[in-house]
C-alpha atoms as a PDB file:
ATOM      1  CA  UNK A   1       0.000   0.000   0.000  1.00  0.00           C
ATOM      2  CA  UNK A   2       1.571   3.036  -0.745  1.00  0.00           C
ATOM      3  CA  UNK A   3      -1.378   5.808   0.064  1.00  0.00           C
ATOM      4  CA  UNK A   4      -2.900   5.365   3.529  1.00  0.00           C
ATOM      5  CA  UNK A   5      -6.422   4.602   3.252  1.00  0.00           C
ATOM      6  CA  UNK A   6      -9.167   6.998   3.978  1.00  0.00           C
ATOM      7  CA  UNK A   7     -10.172   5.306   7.038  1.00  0.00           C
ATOM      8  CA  UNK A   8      -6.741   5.417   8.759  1.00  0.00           C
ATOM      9  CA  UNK A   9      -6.676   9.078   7.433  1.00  0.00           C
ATOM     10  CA  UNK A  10      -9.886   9.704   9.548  1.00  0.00           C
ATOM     11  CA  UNK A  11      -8.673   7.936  12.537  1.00  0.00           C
ATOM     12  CA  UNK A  12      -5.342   9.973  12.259  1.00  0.00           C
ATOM     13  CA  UNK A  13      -7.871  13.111  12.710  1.00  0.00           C
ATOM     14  CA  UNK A  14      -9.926  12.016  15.257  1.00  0.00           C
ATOM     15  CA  UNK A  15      -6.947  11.489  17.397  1.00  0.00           C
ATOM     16  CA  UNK A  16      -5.855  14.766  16.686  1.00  0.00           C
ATOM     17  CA  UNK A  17      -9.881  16.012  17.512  1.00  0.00           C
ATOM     18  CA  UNK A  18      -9.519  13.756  20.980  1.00  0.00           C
ATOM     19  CA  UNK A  19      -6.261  15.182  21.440  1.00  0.00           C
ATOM     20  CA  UNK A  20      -7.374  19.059  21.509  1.00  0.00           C
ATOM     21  CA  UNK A  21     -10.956  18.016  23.604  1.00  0.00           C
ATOM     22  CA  UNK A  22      -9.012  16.301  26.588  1.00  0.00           C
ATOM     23  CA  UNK A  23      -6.227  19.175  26.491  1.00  0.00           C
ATOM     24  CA  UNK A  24      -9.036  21.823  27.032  1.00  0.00           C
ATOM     25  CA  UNK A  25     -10.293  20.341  30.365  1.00  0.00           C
ATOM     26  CA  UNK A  26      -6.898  19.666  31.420  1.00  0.00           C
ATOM     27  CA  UNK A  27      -5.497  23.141  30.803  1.00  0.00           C
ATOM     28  CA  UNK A  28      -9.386  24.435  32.866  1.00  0.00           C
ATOM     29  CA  UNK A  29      -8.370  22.609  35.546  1.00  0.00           C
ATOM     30  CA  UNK A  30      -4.587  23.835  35.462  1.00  0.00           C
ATOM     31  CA  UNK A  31      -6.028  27.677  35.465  1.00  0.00           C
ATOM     32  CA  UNK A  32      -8.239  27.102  38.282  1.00  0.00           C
ATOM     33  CA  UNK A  33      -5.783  25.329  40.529  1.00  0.00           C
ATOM     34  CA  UNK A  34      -3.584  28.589  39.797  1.00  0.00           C
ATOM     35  CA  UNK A  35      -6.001  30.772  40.763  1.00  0.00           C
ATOM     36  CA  UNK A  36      -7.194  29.237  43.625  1.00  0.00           C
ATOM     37  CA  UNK A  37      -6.754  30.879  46.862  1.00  0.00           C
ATOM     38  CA  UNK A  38      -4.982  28.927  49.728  1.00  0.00           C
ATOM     39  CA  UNK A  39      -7.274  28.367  52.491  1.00  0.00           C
ATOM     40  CA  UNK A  40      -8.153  25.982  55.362  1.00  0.00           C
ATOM     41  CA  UNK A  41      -8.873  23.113  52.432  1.00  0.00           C
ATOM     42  CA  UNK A  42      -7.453  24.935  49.506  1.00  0.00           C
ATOM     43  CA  UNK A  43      -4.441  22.898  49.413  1.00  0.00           C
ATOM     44  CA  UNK A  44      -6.266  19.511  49.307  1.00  0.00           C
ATOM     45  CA  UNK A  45      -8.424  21.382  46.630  1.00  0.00           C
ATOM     46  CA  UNK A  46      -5.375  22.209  44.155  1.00  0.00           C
ATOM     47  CA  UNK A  47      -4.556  18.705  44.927  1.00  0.00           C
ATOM     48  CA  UNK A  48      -7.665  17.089  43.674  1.00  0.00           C
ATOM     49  CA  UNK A  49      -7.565  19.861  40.909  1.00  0.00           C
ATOM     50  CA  UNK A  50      -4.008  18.560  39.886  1.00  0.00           C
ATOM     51  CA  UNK A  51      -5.097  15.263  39.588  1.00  0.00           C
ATOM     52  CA  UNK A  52      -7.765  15.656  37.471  1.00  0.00           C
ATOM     53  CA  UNK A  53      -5.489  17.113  35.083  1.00  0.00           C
ATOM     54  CA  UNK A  54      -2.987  13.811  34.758  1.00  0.00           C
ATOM     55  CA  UNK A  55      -5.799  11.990  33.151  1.00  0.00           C
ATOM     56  CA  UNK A  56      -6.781  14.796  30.506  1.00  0.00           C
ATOM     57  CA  UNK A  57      -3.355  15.608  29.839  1.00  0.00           C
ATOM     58  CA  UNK A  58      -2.162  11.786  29.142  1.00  0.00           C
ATOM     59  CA  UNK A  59      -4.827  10.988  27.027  1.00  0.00           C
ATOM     60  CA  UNK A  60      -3.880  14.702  24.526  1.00  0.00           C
ATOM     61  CA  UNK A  61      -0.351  13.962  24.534  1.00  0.00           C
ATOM     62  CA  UNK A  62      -0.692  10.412  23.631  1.00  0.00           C
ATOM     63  CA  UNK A  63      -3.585  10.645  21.304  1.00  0.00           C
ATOM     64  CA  UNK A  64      -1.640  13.185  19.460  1.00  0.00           C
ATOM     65  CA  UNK A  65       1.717  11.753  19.814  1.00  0.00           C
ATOM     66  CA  UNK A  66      -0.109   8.522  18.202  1.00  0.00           C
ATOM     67  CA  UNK A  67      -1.270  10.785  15.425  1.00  0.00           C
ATOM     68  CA  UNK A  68       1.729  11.743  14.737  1.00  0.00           C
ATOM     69  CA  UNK A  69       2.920   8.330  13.808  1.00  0.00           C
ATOM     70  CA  UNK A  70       0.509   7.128  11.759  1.00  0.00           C
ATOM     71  CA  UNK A  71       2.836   8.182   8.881  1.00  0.00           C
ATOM     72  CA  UNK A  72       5.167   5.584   9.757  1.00  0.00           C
ATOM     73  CA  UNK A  73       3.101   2.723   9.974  1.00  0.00           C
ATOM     74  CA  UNK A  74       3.745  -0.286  12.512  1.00  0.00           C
ATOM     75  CA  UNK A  75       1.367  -2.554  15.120  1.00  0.00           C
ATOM     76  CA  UNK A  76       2.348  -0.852  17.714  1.00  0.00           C
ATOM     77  CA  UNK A  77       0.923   2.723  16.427  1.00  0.00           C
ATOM     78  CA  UNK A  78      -2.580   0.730  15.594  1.00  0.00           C
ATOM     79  CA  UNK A  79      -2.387  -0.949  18.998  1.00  0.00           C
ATOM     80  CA  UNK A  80      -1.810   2.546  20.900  1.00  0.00           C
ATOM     81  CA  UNK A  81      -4.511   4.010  19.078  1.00  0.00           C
ATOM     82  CA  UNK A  82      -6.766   0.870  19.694  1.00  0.00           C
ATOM     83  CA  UNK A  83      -5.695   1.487  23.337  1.00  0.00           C
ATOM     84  CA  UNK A  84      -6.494   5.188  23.492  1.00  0.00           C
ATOM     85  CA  UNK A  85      -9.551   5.075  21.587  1.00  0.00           C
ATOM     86  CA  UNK A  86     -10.433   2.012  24.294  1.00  0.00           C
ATOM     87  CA  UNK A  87      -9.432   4.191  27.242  1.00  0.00           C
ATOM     88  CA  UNK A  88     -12.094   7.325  25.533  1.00  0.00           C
ATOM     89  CA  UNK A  89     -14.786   4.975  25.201  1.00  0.00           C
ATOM     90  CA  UNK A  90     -14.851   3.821  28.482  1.00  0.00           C
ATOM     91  CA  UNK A  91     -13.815   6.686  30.724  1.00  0.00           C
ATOM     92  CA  UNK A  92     -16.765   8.743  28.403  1.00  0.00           C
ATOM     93  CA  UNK A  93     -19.579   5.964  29.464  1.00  0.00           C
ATOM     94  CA  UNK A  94     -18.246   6.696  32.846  1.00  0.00           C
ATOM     95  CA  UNK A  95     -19.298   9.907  31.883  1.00  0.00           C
ATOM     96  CA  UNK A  96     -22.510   9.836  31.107  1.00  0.00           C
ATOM     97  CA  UNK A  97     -23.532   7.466  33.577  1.00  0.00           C
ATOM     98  CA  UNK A  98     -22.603   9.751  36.256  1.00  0.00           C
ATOM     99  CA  UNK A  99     -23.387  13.088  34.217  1.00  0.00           C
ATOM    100  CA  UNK A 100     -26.092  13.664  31.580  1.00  0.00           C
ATOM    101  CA  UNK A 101     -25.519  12.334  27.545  1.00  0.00           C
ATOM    102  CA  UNK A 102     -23.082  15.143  26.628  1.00  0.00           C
ATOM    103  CA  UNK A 103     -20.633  12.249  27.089  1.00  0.00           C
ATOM    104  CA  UNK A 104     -21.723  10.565  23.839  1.00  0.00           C
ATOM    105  CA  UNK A 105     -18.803  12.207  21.298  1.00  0.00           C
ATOM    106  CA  UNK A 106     -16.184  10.750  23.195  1.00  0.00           C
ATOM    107  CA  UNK A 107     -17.940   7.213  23.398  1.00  0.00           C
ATOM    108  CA  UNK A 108     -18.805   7.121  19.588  1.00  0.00           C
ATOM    109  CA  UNK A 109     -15.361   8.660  18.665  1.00  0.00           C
ATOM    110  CA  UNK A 110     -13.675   5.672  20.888  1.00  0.00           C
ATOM    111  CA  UNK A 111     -15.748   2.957  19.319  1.00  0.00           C
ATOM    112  CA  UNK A 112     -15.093   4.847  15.705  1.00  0.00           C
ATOM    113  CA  UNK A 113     -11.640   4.369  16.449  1.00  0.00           C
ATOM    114  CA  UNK A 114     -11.232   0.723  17.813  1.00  0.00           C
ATOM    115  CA  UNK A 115     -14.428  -0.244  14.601  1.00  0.00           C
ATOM    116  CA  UNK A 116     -11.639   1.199  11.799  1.00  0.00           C
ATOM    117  CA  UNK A 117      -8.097   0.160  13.171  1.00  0.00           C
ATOM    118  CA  UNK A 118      -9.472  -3.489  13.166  1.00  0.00           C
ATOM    119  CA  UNK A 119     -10.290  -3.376   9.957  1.00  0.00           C
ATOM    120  CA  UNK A 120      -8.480  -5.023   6.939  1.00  0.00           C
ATOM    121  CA  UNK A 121      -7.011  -2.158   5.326  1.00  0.00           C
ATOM    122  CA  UNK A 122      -6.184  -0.508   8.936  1.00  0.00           C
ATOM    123  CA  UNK A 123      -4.133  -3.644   9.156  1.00  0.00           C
ATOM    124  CA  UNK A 124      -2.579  -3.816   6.170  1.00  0.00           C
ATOM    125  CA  UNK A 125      -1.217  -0.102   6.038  1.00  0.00           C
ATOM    126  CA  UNK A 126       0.387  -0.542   9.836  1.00  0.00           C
ATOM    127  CA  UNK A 127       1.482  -3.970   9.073  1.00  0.00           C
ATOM    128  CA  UNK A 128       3.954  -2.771   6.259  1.00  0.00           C
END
């Protein structure tokens, strides 16, 4: 295969689109634990606050960083993407069991992701 095909194209953008929508939240939180005032709790606050930005910031960096390689083929590029795409999926039906539906994007954009890499052509252009 020379050209990648359209599908691993469209995965390569969606992880880019994932990559920007968890790096929002992440850099939210980061703001408000910098401009939160130091109190009685405020310490344990930044501390929660801080945490929730490890999981927002892992999943940009390594959706993108995945993007990045699709270029360059391999299993272990369509098995990180697999992963992350896994890891969206289920953290977003987390998500909207504990919030309202606004969750769906991330759980159809997960499943989009794992339904395309498993296919033929997905494996044929990383297994080059």
């Amino acid at each position: 295969m020379s050209q990648m095909p359209r599908s691993v194209k469209s995965v390569c953008a969606m992880l880019l689109v994932i990559g920007a929508g968890n790096l929002l939240p992440a850099l939210w939180f980061l703001a408000e634990a910098g401009t939160l005032g130091t109190g009685a709790m405020g310490e344990l606050i930044v501390g929660l606050l801080l945490l929730k930005v490890l999981p927002f910031g892992m999943l940009a960096v390594g959706s993108v960083v995945i993007a990045a390689q699709f270029g360059h083929g391999g299993d272990r590029v369509r098995i990180g993407a697999v992963v992350v795409g896994s890891v969206v999926a289920g953290l977003c039906a987390i998500g909207a069991l504990v919030h309202d539906g606004s969750w769906s994007f991330g759980i159809g954009a997960g499943f989009l992701v794992i339904v395309l890499l498993t296919s033929q052509d997905a494996r044929d252009w990383f297994g080059r």
